[in-house]
N, C-alpha and C. Protein backbone atom coordinates (compact mmCIF):
# COMPACT_ATOMS: atom_id res chain seq x y z
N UNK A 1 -4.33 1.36 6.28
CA UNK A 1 -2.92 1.41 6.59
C UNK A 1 -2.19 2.13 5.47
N UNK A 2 -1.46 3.05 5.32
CA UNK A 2 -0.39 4.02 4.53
C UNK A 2 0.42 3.90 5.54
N UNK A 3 1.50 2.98 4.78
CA UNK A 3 2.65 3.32 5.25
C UNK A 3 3.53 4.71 5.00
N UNK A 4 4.11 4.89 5.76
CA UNK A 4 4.78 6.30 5.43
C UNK A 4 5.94 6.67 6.77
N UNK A 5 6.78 7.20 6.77
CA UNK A 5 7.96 7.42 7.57
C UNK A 5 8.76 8.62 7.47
N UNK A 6 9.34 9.43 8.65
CA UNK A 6 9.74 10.65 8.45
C UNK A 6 11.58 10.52 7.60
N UNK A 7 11.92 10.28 7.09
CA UNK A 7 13.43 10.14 6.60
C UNK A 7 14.28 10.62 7.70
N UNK A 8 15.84 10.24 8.08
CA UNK A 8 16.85 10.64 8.60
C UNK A 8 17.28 11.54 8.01
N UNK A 9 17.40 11.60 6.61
CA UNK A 9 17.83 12.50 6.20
C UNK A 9 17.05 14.08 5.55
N UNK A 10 15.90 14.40 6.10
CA UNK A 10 14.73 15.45 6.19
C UNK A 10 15.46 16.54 6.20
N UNK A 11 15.01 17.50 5.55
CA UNK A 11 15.51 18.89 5.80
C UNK A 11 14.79 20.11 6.87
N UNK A 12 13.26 19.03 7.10
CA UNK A 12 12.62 19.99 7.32
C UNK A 12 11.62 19.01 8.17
N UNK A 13 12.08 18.37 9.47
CA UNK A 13 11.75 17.27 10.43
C UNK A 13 10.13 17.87 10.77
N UNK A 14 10.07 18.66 11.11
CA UNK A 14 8.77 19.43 11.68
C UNK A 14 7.65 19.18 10.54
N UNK A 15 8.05 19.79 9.53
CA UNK A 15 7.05 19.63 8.21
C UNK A 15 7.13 18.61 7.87
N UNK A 16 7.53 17.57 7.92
CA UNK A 16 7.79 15.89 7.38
C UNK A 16 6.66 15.23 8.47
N UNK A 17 6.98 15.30 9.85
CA UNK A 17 6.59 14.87 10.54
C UNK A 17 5.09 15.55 11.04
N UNK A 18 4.49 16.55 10.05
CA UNK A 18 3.26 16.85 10.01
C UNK A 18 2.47 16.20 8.54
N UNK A 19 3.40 15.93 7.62
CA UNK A 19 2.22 15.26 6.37
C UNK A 19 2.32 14.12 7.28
N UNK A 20 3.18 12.94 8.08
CA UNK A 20 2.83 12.20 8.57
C UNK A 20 1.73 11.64 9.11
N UNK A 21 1.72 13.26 10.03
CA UNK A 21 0.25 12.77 10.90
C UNK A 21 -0.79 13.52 9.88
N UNK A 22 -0.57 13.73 9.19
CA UNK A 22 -1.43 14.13 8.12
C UNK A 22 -2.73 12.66 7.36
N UNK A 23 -1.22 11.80 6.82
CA UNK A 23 -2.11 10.54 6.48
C UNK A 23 -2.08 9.53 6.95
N UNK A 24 -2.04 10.16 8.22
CA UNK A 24 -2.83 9.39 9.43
C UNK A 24 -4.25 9.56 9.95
N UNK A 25 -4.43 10.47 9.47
CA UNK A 25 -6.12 11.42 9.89
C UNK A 25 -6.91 10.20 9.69
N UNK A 26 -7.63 10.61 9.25
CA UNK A 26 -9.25 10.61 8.74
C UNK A 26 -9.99 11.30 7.81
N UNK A 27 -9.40 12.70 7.63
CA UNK A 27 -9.50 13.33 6.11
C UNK A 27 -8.63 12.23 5.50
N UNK A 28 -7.64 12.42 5.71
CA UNK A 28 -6.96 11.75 4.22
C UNK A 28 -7.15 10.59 3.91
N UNK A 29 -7.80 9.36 5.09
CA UNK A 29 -8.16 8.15 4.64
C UNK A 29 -9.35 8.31 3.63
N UNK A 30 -10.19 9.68 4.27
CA UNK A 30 -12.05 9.69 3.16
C UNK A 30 -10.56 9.77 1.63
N UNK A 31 -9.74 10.85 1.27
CA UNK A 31 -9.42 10.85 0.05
C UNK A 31 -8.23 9.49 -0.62
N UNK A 32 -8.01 8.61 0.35
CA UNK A 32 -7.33 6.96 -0.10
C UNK A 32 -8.57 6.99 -0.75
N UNK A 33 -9.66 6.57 0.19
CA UNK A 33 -11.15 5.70 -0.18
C UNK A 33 -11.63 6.11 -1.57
N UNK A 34 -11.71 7.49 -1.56
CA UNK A 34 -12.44 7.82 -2.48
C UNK A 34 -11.79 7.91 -4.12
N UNK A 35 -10.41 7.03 -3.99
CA UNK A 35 -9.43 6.86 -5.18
C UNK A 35 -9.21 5.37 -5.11
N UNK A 36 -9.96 4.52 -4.25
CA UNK A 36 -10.10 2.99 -4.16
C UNK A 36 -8.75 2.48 -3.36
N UNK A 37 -8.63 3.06 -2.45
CA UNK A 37 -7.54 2.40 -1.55
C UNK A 37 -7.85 1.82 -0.35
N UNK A 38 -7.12 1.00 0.07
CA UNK A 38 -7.60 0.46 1.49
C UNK A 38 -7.21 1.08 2.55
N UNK A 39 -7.40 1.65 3.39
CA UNK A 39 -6.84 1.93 4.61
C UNK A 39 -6.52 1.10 5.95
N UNK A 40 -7.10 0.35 5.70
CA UNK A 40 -7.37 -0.23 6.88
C UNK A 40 -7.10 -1.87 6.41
N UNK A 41 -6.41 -2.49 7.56
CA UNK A 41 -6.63 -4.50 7.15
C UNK A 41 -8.05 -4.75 6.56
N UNK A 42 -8.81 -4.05 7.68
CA UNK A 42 -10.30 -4.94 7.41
C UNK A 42 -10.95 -4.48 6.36
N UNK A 43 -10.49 -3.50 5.91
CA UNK A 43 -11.05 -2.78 4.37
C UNK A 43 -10.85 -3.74 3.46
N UNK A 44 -9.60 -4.13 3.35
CA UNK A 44 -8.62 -5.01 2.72
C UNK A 44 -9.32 -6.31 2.50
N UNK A 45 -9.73 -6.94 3.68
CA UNK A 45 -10.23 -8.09 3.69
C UNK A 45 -11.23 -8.27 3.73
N UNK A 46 -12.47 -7.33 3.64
CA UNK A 46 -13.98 -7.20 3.49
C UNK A 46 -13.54 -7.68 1.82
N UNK A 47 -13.18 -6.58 1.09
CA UNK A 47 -12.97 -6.57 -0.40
C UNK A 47 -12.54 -7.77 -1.16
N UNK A 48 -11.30 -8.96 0.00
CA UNK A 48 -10.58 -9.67 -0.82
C UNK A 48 -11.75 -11.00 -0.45
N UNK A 49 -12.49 -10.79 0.69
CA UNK A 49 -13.59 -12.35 1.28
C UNK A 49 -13.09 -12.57 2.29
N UNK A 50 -11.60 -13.01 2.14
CA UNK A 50 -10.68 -13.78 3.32
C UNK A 50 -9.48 -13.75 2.99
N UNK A 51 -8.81 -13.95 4.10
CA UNK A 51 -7.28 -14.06 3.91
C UNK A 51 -6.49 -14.75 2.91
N UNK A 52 -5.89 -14.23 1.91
CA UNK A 52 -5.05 -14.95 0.76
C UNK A 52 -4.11 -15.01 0.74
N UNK A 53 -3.03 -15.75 0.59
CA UNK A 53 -1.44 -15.92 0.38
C UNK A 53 -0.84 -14.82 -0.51
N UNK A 54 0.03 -14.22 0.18
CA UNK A 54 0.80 -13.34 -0.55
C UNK A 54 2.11 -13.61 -0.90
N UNK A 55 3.44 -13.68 -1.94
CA UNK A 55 4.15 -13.87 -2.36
C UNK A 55 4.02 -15.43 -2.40
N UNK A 56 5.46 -15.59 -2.57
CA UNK A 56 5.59 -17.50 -3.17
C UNK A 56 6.80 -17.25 -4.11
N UNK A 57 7.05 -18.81 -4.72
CA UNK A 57 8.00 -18.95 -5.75
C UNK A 57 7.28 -19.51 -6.43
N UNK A 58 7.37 -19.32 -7.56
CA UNK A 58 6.66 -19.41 -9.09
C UNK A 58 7.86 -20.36 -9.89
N UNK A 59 7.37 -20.92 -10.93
CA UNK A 59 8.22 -21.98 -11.49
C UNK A 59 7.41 -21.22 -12.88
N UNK A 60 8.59 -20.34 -13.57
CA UNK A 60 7.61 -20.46 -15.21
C UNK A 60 8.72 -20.66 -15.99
N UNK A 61 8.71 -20.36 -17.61
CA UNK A 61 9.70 -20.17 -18.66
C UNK A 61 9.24 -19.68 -19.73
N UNK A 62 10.41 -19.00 -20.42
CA UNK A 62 10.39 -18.19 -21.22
C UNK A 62 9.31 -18.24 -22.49
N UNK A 63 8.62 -19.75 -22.84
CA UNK A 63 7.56 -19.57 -23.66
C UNK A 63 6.30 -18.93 -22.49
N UNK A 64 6.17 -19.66 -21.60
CA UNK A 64 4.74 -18.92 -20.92
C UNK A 64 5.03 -17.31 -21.24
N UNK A 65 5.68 -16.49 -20.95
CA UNK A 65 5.87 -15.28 -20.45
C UNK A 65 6.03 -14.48 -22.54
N UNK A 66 6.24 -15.18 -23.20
CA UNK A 66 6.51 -14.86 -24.60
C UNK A 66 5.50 -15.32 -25.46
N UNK A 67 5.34 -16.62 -25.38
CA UNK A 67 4.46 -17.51 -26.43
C UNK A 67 5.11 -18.30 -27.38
N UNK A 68 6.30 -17.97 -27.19
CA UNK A 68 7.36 -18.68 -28.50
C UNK A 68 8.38 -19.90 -27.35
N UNK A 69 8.41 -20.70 -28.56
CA UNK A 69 9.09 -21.16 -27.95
C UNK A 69 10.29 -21.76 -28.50
């Protein structure tokens, strides 16, 4: 998955809307891959084992993040 989107405000809709389908291919996923990117969910989740929680609220303070306190 690369996200990516043509802008409203484009100067040049035609050429925008060709890198689009550009990294959308299949060339350009071999060159994600071959710079360690995921393309794909299941790429994603081969790599991570299984599904993991993403974001949250964190509780820290200023010694964790410094050391001083």
């Amino acid at each position: 998955y690369i996200p990516a989107a043509v802008s409203v405000f484009t100067k040049n809709r035609e050429l925008a809307e060709l890198f689009v389908d550009f990294l959308a291919s299949e060339k350009s996923r071999e060159i994600f891959r071959k710079y360690g990117y995921f393309t794909t969910p299941e790429e994603a989740f081969e790599y991570v084992g299984s599904v993991k929680p993403i974001g949250g609220v964190y509780k820290t303070s200023i010694e964790e993040w410094t050391g001083e306190k």
